[in-house]
N, C-alpha and C. Protein backbone atom coordinates (compact mmCIF):
# COMPACT_ATOMS: atom_id res chain seq x y z
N UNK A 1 2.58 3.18 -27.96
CA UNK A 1 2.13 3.64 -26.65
C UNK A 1 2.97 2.97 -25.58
N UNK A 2 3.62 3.51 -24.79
CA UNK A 2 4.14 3.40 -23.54
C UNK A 2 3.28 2.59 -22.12
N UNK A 3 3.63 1.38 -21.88
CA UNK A 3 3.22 0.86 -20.70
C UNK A 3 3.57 1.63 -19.55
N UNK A 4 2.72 1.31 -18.55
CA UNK A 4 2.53 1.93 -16.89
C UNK A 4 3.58 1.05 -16.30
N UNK A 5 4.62 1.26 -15.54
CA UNK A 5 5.36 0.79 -14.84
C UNK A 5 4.66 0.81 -12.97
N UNK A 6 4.72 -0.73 -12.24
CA UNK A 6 4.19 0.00 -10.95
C UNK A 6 5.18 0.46 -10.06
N UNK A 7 5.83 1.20 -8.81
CA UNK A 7 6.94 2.33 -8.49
C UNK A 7 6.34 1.20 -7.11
N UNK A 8 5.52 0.91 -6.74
CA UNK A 8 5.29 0.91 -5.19
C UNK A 8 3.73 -0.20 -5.18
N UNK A 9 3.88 -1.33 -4.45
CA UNK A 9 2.96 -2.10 -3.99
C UNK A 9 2.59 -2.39 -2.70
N UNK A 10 1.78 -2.35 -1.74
CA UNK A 10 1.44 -3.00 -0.74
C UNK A 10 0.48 -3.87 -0.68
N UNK A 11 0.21 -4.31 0.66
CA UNK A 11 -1.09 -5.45 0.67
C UNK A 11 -1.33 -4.69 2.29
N UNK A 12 -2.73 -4.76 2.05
CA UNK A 12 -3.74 -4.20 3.59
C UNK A 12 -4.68 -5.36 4.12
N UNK A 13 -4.16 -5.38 5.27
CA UNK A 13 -5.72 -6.12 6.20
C UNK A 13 -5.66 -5.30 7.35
N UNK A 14 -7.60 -4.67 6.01
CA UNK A 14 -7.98 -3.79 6.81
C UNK A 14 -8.84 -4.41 8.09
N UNK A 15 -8.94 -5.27 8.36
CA UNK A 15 -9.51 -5.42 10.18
C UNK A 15 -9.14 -5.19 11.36
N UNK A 16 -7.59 -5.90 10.39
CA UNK A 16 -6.44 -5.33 11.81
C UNK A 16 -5.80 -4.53 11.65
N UNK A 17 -5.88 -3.70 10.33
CA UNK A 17 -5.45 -2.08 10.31
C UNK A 17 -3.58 -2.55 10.07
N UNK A 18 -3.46 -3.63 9.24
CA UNK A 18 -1.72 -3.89 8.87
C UNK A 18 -1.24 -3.68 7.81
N UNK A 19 -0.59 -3.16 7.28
CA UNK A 19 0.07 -2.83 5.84
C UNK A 19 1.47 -3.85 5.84
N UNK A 20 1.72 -4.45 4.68
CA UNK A 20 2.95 -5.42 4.54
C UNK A 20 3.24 -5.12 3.33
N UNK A 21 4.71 -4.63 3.34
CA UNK A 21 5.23 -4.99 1.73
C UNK A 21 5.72 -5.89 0.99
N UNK A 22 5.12 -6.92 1.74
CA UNK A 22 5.42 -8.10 1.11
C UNK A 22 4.17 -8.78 0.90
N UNK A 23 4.45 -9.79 -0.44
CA UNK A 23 3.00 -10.36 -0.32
C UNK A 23 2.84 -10.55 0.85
N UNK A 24 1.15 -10.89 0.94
CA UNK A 24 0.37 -11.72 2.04
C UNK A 24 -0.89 -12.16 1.43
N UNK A 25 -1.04 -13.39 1.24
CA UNK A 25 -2.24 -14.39 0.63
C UNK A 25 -3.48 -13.71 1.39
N UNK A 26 -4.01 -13.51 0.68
CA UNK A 26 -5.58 -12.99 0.69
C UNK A 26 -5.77 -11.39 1.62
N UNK A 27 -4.73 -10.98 1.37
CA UNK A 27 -4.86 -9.18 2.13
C UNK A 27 -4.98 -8.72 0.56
N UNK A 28 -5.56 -7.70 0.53
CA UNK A 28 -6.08 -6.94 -0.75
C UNK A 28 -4.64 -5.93 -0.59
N UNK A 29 -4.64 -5.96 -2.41
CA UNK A 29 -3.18 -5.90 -3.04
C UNK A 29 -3.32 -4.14 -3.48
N UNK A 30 -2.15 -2.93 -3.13
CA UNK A 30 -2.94 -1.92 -4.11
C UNK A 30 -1.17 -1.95 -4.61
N UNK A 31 -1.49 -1.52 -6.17
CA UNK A 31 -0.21 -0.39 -6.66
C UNK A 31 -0.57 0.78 -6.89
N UNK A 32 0.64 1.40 -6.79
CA UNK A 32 0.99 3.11 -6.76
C UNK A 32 2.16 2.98 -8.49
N UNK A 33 1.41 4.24 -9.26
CA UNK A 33 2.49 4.61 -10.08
C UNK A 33 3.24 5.68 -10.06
N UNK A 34 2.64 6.34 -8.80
CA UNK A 34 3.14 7.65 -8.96
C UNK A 34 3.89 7.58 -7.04
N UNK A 35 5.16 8.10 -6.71
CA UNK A 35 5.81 7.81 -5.25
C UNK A 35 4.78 9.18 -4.51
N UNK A 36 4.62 10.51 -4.95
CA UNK A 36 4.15 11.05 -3.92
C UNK A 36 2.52 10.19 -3.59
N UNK A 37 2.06 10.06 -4.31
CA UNK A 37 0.57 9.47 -4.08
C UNK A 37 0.56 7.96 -3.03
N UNK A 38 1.92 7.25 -2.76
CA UNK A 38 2.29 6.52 -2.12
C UNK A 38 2.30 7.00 -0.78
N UNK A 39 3.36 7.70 -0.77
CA UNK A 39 3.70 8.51 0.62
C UNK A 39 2.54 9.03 1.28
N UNK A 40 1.64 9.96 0.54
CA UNK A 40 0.51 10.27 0.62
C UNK A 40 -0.43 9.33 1.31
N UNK A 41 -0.60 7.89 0.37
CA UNK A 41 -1.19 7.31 1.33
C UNK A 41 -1.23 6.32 2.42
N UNK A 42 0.46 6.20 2.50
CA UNK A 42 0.82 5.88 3.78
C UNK A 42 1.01 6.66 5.28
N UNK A 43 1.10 7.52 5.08
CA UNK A 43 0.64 8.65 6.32
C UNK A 43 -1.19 8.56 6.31
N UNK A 44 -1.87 8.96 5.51
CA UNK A 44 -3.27 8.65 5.48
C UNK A 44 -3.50 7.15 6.74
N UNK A 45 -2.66 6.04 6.36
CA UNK A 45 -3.21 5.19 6.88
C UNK A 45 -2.17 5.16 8.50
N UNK A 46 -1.12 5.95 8.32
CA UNK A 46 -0.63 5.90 9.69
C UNK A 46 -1.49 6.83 10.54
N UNK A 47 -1.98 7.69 10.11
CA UNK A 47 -3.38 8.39 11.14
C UNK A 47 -4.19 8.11 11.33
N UNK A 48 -4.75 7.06 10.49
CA UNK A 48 -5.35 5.64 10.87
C UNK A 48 -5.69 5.08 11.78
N UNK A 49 -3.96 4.93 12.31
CA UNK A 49 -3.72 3.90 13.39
C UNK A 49 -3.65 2.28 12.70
N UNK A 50 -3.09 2.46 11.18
CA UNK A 50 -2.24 1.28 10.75
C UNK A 50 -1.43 1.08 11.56
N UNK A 51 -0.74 -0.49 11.80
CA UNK A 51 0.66 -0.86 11.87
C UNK A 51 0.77 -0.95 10.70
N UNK A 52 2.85 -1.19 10.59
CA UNK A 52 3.49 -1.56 9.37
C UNK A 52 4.11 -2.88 9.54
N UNK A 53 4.39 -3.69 8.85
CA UNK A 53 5.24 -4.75 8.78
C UNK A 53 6.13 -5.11 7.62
C-alpha cells in the first residue's frame, strides 16, 4: 500500500484571521493532499477577510 504524501501545509490563527506558511508555535496546523482543495481553501479564507503572511 502506497503512503499519502502532504502537497501543501499551513498554520491559522483564527482570531486574527492570519494564515502563515511557515510554522508558527501554537496556530493550528492543516495539510492538503490534494493542490485544488488547497487553492480552494485559500480563497474560502481570503473572503474571509484572512491576511497572509
Amino acid at each position: 500500500m502506497m503512503g499519502t504524501k502532504t502537497l501543501h501545509r499551513l498554520w491559522l490563527e483564527d482570531e486574527a484571521r492570519i494564515v502563515s506558511f511557515h510554522p508558527m508555535e501554537g496556530w493550528r496546523l492543516l495539510d492538503f493532499l490534494d493542490h485544488g482543495h488547497f487553492m480552494g481553501f485559500l480563497q474560502d479564507l481570503q473572503q474571509k477577510g484572512y491576511r497572509f503572511q
